[in-house]
Protein backbone atom coordinates (compact mmCIF):
# COMPACT_ATOMS: atom_id res chain seq x y z
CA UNK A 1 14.15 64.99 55.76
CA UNK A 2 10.30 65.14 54.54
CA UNK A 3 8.42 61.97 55.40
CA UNK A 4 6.18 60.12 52.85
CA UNK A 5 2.80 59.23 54.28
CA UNK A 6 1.60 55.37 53.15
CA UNK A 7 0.88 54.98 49.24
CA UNK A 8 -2.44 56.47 48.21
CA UNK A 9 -5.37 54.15 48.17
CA UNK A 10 -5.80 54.72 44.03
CA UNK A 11 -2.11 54.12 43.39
CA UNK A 12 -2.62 50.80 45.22
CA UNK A 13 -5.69 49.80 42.92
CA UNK A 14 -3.79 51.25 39.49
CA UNK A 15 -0.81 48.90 40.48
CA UNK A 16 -3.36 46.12 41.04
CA UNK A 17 -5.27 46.35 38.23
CA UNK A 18 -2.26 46.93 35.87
CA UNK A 19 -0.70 43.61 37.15
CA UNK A 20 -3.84 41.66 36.36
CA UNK A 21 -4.02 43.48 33.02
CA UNK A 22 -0.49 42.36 32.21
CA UNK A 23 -1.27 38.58 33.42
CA UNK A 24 -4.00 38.54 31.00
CA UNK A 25 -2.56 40.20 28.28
CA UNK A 26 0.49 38.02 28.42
CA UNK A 27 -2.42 34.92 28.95
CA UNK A 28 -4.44 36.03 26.01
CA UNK A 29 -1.02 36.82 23.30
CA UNK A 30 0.35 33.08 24.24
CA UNK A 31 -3.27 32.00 23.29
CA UNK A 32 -3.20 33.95 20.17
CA UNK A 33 0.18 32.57 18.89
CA UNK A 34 -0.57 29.13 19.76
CA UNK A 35 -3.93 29.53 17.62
CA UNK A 36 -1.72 30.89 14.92
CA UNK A 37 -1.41 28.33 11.57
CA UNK A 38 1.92 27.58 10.63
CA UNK A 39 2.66 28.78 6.84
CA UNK A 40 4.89 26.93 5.18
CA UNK A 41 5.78 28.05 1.33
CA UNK A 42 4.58 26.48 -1.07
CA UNK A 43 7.87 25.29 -2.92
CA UNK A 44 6.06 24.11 -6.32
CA UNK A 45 7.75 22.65 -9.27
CA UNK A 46 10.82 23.09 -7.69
CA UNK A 47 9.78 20.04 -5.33
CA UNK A 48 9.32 18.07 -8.43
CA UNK A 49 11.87 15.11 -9.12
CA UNK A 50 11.40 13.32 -12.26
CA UNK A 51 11.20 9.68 -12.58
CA UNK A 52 15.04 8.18 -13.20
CA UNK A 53 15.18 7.38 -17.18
CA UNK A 54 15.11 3.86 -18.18
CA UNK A 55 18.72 2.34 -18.63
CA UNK A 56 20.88 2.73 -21.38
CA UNK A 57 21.30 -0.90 -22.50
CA UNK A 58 17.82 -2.41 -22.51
CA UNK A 59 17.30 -5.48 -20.45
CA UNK A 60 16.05 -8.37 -22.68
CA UNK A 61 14.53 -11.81 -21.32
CA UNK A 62 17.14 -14.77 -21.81
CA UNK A 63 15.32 -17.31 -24.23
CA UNK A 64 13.96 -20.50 -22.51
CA UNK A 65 16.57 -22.94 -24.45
CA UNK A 66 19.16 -20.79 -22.15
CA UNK A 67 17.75 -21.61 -18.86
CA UNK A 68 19.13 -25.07 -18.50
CA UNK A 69 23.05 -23.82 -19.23
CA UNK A 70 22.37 -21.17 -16.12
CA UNK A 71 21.63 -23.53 -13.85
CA UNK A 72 23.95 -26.38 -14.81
CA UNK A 73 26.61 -23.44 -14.45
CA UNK A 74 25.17 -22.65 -10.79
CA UNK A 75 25.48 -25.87 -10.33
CA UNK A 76 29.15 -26.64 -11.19
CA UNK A 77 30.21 -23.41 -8.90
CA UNK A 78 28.56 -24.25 -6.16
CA UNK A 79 29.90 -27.99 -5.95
CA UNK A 80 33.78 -25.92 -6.76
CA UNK A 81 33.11 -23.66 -4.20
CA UNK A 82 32.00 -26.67 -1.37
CA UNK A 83 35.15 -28.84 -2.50
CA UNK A 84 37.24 -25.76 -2.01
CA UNK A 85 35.88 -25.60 1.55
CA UNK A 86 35.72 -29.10 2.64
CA UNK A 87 32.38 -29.28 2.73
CA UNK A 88 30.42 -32.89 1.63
CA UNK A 89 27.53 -32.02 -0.93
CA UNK A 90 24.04 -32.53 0.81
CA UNK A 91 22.56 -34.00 -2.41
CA UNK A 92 23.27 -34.48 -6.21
CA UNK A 93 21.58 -31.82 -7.45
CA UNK A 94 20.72 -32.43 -11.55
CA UNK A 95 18.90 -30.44 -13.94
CA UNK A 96 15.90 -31.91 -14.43
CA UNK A 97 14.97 -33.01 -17.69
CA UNK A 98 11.60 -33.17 -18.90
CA UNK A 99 9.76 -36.39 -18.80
CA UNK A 100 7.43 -37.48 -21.00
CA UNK A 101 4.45 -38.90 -18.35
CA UNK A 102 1.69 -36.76 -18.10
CA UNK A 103 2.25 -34.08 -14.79
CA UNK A 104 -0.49 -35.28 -12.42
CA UNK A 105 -0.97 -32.75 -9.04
CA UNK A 106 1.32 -32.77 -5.80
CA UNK A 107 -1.77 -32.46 -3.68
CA UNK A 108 -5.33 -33.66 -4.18
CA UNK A 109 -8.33 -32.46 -2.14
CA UNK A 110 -9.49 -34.53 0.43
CA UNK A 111 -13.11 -35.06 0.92
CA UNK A 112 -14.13 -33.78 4.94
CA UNK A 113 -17.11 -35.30 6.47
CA UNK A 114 -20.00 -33.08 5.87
CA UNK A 115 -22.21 -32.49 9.43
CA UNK A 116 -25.33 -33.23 9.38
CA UNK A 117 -27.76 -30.36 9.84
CA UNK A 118 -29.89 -29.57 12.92
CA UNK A 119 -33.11 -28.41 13.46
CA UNK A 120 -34.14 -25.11 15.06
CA UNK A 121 -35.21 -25.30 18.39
CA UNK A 122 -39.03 -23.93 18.30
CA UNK A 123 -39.16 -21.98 21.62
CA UNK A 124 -42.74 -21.47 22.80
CA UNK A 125 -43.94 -18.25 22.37
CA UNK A 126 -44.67 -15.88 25.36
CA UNK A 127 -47.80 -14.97 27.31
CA UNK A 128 -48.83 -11.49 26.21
CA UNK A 129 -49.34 -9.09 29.64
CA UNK A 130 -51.37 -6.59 29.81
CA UNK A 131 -49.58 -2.84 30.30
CA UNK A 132 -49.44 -1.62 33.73
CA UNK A 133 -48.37 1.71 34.49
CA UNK A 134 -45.46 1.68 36.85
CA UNK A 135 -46.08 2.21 40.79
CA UNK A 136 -42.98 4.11 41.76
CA UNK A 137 -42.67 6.94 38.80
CA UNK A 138 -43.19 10.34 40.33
CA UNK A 139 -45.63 10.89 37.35
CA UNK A 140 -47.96 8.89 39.11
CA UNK A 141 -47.92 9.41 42.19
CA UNK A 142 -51.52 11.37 43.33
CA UNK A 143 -50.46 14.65 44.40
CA UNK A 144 -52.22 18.38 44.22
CA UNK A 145 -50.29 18.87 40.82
CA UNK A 146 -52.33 16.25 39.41
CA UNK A 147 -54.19 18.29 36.87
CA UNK A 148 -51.29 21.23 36.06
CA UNK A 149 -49.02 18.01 34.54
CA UNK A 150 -51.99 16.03 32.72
């Protein structure tokens, strides 16, 4: 049996370098499909749902004279419907019927107490100092650089 020596130096390297090259091949194609826009298809007039078509018997406003007979008939099931139960009626609810006094409002504003106003404080204005360049700034510090930064 012929013995193999140890693998050659530049098969060593090829196998290196052509694991790294897969690592960032496989790196760089994950990059490129994440980076990818999704596409979706444009669907058109096919997305396109009409409005639904007004109904076939028109509805028509009840005239005002009706009003009162609708609610005098609310009336009269509801008190059926609470002697059917047992149940006492909370009030004796009536149609209303219009009155001849003038309507006058439910709520009236009420006057609030006005504040009265203050004056601005004056504060007194403050000494003007003269400019003084700072002590600690490295700027101005004396060094042998003096001239090269001024």
């Amino acid at each position: 049996m012929k013995r193999t020596g140890p693998p050659r130096t530049d098969a060593a390297i090829l196998v290196y370098l052509m694991t790294l090259s897969l690592g960032a091949a496989l790196i760089g194609s994950t990059l490129y499909w994440l980076m990818r826009p999704t596409v979706y298809a444009n669907p058109g007039l096919n997305a396109y749902r009409a409005p639904a078509p007004d109904p076939i018997i028109p509805r028509v406003a009840r005239p005002a004279a009706e009003d009162h007979l609708v609610v005098q008939s609310a009336i009269e099931t509801a008190r059926r419907e609470n002697l059917l139960l047992g149940v006492a009626a909370a009030s004796n609810a009536q149609v209303a019927e219009p009155s001849d006094k003038p309507d006058r409002p439910i709520v009236t504003a009420v006057a609030r107490k006005t504040r009265p106003v203050r004056a601005a404080r004056r504060t007194p204005p403050r000494p003007k100092r003269e400019w003084e360049p700072p002590q600690r700034a490295w700027a101005f510090q004396r060094n042998e650089l003096d001239a090269f930064f001024r």
